[in-house]
Protein backbone atom coordinates (compact mmCIF):
# COMPACT_ATOMS: atom_id res chain seq x y z
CA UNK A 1 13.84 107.97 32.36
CA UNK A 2 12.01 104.97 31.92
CA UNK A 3 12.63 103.60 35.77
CA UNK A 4 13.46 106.08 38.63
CA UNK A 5 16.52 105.31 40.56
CA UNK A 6 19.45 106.99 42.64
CA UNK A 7 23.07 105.93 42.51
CA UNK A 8 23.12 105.92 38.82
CA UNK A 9 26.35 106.66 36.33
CA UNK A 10 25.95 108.90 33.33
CA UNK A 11 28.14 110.42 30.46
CA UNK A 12 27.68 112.68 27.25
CA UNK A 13 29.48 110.78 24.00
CA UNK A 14 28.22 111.33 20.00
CA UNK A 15 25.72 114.21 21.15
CA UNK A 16 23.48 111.60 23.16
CA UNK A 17 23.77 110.98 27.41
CA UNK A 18 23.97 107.76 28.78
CA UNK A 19 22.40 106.47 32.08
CA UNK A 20 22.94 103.33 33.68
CA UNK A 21 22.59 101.64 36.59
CA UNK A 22 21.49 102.76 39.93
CA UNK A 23 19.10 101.74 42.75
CA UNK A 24 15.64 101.78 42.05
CA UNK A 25 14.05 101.02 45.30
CA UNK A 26 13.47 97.23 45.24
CA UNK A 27 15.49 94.15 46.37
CA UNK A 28 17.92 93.80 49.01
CA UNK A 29 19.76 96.58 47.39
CA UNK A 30 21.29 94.80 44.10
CA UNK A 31 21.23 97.49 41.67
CA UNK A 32 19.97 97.71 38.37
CA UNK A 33 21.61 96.38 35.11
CA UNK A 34 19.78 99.02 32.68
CA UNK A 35 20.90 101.35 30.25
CA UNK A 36 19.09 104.21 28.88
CA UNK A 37 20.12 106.64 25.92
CA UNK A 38 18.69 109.98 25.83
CA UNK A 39 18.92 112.16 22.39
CA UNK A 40 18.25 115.91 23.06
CA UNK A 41 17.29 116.08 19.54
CA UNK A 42 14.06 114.43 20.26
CA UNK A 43 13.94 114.56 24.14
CA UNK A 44 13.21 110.66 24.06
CA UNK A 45 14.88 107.79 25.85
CA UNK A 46 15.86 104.73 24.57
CA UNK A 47 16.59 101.57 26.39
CA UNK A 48 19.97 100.11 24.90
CA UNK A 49 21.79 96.73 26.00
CA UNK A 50 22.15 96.65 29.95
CA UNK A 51 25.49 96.37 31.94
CA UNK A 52 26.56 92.44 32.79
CA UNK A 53 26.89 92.90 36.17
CA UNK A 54 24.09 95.23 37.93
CA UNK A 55 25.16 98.05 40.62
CA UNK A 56 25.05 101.63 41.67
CA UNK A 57 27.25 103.83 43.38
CA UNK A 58 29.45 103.14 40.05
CA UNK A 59 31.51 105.53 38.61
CA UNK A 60 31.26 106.63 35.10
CA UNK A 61 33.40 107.85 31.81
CA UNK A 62 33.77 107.99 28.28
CA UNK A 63 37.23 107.71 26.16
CA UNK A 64 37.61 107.43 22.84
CA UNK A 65 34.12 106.66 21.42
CA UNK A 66 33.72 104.00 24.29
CA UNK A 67 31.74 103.94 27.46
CA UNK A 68 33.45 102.60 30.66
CA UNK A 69 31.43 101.80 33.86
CA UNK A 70 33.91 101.26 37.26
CA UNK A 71 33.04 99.62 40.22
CA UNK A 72 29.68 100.16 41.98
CA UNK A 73 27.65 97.92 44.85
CA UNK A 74 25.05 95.42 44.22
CA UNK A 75 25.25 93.73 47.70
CA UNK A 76 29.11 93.64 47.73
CA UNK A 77 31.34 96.45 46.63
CA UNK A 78 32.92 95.95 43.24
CA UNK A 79 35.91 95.87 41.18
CA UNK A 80 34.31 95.51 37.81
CA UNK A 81 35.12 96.86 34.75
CA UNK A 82 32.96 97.51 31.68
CA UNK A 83 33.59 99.07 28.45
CA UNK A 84 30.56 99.92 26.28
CA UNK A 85 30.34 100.51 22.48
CA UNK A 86 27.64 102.52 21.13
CA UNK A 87 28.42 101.60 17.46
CA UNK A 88 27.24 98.12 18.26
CA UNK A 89 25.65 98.13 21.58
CA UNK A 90 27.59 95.59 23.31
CA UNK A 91 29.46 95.38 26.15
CA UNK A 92 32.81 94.15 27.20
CA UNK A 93 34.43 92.94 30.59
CA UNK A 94 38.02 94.36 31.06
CA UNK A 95 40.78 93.88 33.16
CA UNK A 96 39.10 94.78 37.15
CA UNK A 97 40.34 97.61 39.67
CA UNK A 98 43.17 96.62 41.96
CA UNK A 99 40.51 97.12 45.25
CA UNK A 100 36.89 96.93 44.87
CA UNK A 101 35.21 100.08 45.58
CA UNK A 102 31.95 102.02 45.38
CA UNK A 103 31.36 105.54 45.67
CA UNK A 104 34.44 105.99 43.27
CA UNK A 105 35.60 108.96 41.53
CA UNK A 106 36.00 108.26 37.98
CA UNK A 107 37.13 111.02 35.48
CA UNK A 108 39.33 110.66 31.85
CA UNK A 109 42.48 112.83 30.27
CA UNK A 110 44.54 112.56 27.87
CA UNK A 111 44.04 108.64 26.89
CA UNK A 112 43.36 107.33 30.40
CA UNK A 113 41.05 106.74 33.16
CA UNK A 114 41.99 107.71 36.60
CA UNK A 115 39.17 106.04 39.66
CA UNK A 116 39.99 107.73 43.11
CA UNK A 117 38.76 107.24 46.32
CA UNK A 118 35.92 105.78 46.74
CA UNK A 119 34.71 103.20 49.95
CA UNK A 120 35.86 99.20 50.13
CA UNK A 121 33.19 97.85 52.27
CA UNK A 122 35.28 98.56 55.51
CA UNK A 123 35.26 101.52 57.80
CA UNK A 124 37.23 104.07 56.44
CA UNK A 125 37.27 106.12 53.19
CA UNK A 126 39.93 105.36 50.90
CA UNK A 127 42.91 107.63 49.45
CA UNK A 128 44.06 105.06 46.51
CA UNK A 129 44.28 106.38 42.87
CA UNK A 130 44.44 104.32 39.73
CA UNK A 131 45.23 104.87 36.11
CA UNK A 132 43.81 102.67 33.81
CA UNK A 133 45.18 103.19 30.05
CA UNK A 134 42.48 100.94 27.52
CA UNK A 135 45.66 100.30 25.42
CA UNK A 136 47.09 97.69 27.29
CA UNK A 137 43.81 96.96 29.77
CA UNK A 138 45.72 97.56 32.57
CA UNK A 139 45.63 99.30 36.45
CA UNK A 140 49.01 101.46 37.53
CA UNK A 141 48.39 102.54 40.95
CA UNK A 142 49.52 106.51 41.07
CA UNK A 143 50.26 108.94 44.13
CA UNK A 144 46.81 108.89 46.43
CA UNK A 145 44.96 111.84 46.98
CA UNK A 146 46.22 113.44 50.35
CA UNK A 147 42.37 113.35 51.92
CA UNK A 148 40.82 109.76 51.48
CA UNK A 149 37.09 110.61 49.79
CA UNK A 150 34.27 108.49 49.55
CA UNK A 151 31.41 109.29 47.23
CA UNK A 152 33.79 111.22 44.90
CA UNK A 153 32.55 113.91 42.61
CA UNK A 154 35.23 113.76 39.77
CA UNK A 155 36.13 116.14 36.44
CA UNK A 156 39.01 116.79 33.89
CA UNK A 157 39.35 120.66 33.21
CA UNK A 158 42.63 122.21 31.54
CA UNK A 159 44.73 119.51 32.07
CA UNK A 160 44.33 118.56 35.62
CA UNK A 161 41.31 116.25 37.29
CA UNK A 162 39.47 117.74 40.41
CA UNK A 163 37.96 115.57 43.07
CA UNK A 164 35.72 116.84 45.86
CA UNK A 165 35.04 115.14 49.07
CA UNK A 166 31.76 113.65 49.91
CA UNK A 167 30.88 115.25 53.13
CA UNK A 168 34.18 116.25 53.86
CA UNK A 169 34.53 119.55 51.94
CA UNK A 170 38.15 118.93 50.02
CA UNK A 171 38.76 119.95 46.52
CA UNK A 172 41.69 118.16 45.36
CA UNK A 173 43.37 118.95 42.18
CA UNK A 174 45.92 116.15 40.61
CA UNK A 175 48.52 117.10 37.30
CA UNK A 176 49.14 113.59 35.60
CA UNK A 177 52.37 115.34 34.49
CA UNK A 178 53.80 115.23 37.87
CA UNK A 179 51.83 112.39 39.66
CA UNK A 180 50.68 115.08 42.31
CA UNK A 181 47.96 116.08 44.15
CA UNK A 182 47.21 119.42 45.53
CA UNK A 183 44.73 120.67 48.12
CA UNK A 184 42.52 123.87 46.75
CA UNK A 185 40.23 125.91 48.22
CA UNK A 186 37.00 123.85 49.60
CA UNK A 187 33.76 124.83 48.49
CA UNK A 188 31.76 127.19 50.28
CA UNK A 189 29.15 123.96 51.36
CA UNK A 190 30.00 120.75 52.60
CA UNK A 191 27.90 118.20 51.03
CA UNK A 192 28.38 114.61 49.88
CA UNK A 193 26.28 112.16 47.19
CA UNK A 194 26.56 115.51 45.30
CA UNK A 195 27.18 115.83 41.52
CA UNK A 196 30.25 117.45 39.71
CA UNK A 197 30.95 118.37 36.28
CA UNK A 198 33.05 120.97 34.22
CA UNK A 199 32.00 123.47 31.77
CA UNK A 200 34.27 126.16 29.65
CA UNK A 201 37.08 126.43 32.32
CA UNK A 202 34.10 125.93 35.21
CA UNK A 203 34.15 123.43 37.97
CA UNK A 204 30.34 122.60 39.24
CA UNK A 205 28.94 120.84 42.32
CA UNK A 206 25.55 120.04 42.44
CA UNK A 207 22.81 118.69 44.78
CA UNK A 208 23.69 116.41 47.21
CA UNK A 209 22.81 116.34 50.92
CA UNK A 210 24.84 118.74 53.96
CA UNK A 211 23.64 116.09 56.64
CA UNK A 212 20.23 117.50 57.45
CA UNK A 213 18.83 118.68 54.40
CA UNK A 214 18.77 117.73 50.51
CA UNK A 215 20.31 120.48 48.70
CA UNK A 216 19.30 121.94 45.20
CA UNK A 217 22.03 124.84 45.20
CA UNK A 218 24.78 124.81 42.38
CA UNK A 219 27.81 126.13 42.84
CA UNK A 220 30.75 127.36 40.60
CA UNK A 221 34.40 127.03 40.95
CA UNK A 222 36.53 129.69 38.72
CA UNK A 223 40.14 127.80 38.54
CA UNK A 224 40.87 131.25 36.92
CA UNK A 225 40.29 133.12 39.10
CA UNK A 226 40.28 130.51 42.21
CA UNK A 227 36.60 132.59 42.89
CA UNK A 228 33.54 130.25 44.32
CA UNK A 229 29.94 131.21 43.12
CA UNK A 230 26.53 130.35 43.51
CA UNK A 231 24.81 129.96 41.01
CA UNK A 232 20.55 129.23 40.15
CA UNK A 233 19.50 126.69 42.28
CA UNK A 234 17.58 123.15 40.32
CA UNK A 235 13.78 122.87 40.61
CA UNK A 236 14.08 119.63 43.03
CA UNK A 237 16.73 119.15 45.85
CA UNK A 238 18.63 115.54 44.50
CA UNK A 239 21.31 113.45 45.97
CA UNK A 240 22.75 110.69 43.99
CA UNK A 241 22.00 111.94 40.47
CA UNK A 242 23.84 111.22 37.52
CA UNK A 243 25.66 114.20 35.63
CA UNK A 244 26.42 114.50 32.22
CA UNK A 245 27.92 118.26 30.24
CA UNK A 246 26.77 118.20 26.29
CA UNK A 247 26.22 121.53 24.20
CA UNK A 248 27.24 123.08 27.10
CA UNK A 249 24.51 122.41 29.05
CA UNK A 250 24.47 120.56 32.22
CA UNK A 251 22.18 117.49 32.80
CA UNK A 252 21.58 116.09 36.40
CA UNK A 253 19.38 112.86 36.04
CA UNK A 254 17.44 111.06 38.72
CA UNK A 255 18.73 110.89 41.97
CA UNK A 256 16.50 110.97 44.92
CA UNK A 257 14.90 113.83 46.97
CA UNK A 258 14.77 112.76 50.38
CA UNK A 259 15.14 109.83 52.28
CA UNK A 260 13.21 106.76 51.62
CA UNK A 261 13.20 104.42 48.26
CA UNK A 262 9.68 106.08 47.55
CA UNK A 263 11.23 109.55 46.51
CA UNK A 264 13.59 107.81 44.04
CA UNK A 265 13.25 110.44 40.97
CA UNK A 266 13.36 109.54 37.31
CA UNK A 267 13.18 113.09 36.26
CA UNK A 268 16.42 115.42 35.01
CA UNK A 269 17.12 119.33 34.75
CA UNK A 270 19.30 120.78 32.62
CA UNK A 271 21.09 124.01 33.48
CA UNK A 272 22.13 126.05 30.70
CA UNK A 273 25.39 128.68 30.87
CA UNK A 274 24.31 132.29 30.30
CA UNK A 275 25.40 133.64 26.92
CA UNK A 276 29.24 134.69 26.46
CA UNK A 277 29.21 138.43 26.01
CA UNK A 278 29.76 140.34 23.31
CA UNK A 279 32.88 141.44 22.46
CA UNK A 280 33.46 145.35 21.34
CA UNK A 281 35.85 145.68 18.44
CA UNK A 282 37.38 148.69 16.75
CA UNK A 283 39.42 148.39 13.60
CA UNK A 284 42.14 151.04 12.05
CA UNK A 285 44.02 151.27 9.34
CA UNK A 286 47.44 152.33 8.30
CA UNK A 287 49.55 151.57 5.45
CA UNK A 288 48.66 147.81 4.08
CA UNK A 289 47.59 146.38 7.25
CA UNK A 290 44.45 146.97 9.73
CA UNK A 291 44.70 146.99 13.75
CA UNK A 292 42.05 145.07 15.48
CA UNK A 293 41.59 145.46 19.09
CA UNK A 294 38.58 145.08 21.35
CA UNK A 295 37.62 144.33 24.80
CA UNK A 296 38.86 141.18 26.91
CA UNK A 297 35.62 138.51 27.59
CA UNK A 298 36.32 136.99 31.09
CA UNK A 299 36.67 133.10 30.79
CA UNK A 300 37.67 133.39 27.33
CA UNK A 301 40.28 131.22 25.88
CA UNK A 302 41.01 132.18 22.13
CA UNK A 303 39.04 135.17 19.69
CA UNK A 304 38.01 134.11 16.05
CA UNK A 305 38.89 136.90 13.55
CA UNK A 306 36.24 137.27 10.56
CA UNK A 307 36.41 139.46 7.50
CA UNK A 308 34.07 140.39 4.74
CA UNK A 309 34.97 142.44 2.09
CA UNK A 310 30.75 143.36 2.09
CA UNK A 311 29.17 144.78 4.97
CA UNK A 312 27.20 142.85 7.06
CA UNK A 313 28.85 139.38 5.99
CA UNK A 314 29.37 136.98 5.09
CA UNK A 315 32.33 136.74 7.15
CA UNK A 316 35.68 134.28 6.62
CA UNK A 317 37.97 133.62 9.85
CA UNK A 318 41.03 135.11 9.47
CA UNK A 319 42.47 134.14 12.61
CA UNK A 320 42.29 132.91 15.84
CA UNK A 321 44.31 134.44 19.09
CA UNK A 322 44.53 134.47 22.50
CA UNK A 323 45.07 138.01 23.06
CA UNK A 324 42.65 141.07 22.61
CA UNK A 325 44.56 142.31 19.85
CA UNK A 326 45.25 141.58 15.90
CA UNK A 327 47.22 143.04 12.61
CA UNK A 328 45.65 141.66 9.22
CA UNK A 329 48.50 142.03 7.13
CA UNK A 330 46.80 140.62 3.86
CA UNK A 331 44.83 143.77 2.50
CA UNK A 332 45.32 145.68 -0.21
CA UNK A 333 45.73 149.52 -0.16
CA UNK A 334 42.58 151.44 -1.47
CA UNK A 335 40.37 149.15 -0.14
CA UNK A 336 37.55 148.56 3.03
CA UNK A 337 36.83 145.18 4.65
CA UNK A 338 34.69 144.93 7.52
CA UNK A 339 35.32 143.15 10.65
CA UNK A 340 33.58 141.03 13.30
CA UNK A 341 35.30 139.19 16.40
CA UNK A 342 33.56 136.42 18.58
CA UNK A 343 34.93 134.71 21.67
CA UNK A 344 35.54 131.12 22.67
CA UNK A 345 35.19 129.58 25.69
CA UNK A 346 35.71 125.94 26.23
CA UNK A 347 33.14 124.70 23.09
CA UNK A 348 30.74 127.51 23.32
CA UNK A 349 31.09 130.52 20.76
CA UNK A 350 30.01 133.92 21.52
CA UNK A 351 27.87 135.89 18.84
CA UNK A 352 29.38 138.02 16.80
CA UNK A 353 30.50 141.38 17.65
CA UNK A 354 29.50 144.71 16.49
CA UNK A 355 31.08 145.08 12.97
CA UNK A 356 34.16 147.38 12.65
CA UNK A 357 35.00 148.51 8.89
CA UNK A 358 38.46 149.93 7.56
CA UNK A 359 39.32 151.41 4.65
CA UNK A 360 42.78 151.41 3.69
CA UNK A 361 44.25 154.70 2.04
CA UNK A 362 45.53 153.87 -1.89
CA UNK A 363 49.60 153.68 -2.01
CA UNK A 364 51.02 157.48 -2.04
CA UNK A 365 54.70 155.51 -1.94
CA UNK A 366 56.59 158.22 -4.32
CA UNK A 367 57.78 156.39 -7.72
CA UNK A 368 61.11 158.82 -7.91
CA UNK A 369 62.65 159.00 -4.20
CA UNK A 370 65.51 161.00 -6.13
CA UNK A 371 62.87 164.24 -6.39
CA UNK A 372 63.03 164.23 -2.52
CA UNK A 373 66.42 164.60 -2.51
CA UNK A 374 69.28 162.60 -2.47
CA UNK A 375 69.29 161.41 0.81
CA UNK A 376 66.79 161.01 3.41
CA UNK A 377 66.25 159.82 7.09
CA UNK A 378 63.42 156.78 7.30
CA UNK A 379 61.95 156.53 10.48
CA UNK A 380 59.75 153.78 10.98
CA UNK A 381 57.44 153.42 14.07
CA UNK A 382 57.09 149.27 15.32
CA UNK A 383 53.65 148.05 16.53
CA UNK A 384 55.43 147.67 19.83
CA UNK A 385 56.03 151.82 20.03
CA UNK A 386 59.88 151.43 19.40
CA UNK A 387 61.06 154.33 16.55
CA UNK A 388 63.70 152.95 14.42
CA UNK A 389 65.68 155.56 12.35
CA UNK A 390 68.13 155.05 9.32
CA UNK A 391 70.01 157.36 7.02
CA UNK A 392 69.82 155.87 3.84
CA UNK A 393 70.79 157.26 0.61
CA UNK A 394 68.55 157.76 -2.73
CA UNK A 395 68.59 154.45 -3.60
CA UNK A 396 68.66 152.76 -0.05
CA UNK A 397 64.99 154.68 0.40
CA UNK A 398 64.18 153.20 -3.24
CA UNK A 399 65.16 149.89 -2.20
CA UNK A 400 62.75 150.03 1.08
CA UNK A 401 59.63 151.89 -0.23
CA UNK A 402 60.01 149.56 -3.25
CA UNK A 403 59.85 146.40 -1.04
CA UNK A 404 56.89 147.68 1.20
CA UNK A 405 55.12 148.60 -1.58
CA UNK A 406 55.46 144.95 -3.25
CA UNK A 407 54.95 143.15 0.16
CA UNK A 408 51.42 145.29 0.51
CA UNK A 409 50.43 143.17 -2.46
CA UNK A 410 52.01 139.83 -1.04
CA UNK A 411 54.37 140.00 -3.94
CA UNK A 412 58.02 140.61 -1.17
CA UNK A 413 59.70 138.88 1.39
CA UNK A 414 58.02 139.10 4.91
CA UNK A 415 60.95 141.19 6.19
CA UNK A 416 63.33 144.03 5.21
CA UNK A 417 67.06 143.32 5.48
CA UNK A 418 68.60 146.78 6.13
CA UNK A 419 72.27 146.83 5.96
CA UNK A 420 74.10 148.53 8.86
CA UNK A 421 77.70 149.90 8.10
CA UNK A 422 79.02 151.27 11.02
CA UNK A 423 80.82 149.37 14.13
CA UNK A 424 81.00 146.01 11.59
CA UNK A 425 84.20 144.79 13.10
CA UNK A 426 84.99 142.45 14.17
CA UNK A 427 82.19 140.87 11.73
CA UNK A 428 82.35 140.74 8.46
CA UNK A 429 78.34 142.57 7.83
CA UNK A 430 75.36 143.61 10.25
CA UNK A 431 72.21 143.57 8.91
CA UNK A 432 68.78 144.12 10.65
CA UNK A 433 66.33 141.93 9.62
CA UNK A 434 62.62 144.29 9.61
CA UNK A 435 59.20 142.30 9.73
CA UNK A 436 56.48 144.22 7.65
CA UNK A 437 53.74 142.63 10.18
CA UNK A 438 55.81 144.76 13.01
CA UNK A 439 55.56 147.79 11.19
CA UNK A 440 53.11 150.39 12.32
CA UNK A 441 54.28 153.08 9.81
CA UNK A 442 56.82 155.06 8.52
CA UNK A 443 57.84 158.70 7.55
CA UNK A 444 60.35 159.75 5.20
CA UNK A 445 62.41 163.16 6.05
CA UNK A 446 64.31 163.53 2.76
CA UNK A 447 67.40 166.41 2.20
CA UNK A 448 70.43 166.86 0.11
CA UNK A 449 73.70 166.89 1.66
């Protein structure tokens, strides 16, 4: 950045990261007014229109293509509002926080902004929560968090927004559904001025200070797996930084490396999530439709499906699941396609995976079920492992091999309605309604009676 400073606000939106505010050392602790952009593209900063009111200790979002900075200090603790536009670089006062607070957790979902926590200027931390929805400009207060927090490091993630404790060790975790607040497990080290983000179902605290030291260590929380880990430590120890996710990378910006105004840093690290394995597919075939299945990716959310009818690509989606399995239903008997399956988590991708090719066997469906005999007993094996049997006459087999064979090509009904003609009282028909997507395969034991 163009000025060093601690205390700053920052936030990813349109593939660039925003910085703004902070304390850079001089005055009777004001704050600054300025706002930086940074583009990745070029790894160049840009100095954009500043804030109205100058402050640090602010907290920071973004929401629907806007910018919002909350609160902050510059000599008395605020309860300012700010919206920011990128499109045309202006900002705009909006309706102000119920209390005035710095050190404020600030973190958006689902069309609102929630500020928690945070200090008033008095003695003690503070509890209160606040929705603010930028349709009407306007505060609700919500349940408080059940430890008060000051210096709030605050995330959305799956729903639910996670605040941890400055100095206190608390990981709270709120559901807007419910108004509620749960306590969670803390994080293996107290610290406070830290910096939190989320990342592809990950919770991260970063920096800070434990009371006696400046910290550099980064830590993970799974919600997953509720697991806590450390992971690679940043170059420089930081407390007060700003933290912004994009590409899912992690940026920590400025902050300050030990005390005194003369360590203020204007330098930033990025931390970059190790690749998403691979995943390991296999592919089989039976009549008209190829089984997928391959190995589950840990923090994966959905699979992408791809098929070529070429080896080695390109590859169409087919799908997209959330399990480790899949039936592709529209093939066509005598034919191979080839395979590959990648896995999502959050907004990253995985590569592809190694390439798994079926061929499907041509149609050996009989075109006279009568030369088999004139009845026979179909038993048809679901993907599920259930055995279904029928005794169907000459033409009943007809009528079924006839419809399989049609709905290979995509030229029948999804399903098979088999007529059932036993125990039909007190109804006037049964009939069993047979998906061909369910259908693993089938053998016909044919006789004359």
């Amino acid at each position: 950045m163009s000025v060093a400073r601690s205390g700053l606000g920052a936030v990813s939106l349109n593939g660039k990261i925003y910085a703004m505010g902070g304390y850079d050392g001089s005055g009777f602790a004001i704050g600054l007014n300025l706002v930086e952009e940074y583009d990745p593209a070029t790894d160049k900063w840009t100095t954009k229109t500043p804030m109205k009111v100058s402050r640090y200790e602010l907290g920071v979002t973004s929401l629907n293509g806007k910018i919002y900075a909350i609160g902050g200090y510059n000599g008395s603790v605020l309860n300012l509002v700010e919206e920011y536009d990128p499109a045309t670089d202006k900002w705009t006062t909006k309706q102000p926080m119920s209390v005035p607070r710095c050190g404020v957790g600030v973190a958006s979902l689902n069309g609102k902004i929630y500020a928690m926590g945070g200090h008033n200027g008095n003695s003690s931390r503070l509890n209160l929560v606040e929705e603010y929805d930028p349709a009407t400009d306007k505060w609700t207060t919500k349940a408080p968090m059940s430890v008060p927090m000051d210096g709030v490091g605050a995330t959305s993630l799956n729903g639910k927004i996670y605040a941890i404790g400055s100095g206190i060790n608390s990981v709270q975790e709120y559901d807007p559904t419910t108004d509620k607040w749960t306590t969670k497990k803390p994080m293996s080290t107290s610290r406070f001025n830290m910096g939190v983000a989320s990342l592809n179902g990950k919770v991260y605290a970063i920096g800070g200070c434990n009371g006696s030291s400046f910290l550099n260590s980064v830590e993970e929380y799974d919600l997953a797996t509720d697991k806590r880990t450390i992971k690679t430590p940043m170059s420089t120890a930081r407390r007060c930084p700003g933290i912004a996710t994009l590409n899912d990378e992690i940026y920590v910006i400025g902050g300050q490396d030990c005390d005194g105004s003369e360590n203020l840093l204007n330098t930033m690290e990025k931390y970059t999530l190790p690749p998403i394995p691979m995943v390991a597919l296999t592919a089989t075939s039976t009549d008209a439709k190829v089984n997928l299945s391959w190995n589950s990716v840990e923090g994966a959310t959905t699979y992408n499906i791809k098929r070529s009818e070429t080896a080695g690509g390109p590859y169409t989606q087919i799908g997209n699941v959330t399990t480790n399995v899949y039936t592709d239903t529209n093939v066509t008997n005598g034919k191979t396609y080839y395979y590959v399956v990648t896995a999502v988590t959050g907004t990253s991708e995985s590569a592809n995976s190694n390439e798994a090719a079926a061929t499907l066997a041509a149609s050996s469906i009989p075109t006279n079920p009568k030369q088999m005999g004139n009845r026979a007993i179909l038993e048809i094996k679901m993907i599920n492992g259930e055995i279904q049997e029928y005794d169907l006459s000459s033409s009943g087999l007809s009528s079924f091999l006839t419809w399989y064979n049609d709905r290979s090509g995509g030229a029948a009904k999804a399903y098979y309605i088999m007529d059932k003609n036993y125990n039909v009282k007190p109804f006037l028909s049964r009939q069993l309604y047979i998906p061909f997507d369910k259908i693993m395969e089938y053998e016909v034991k044919s006789y004359n009676n």
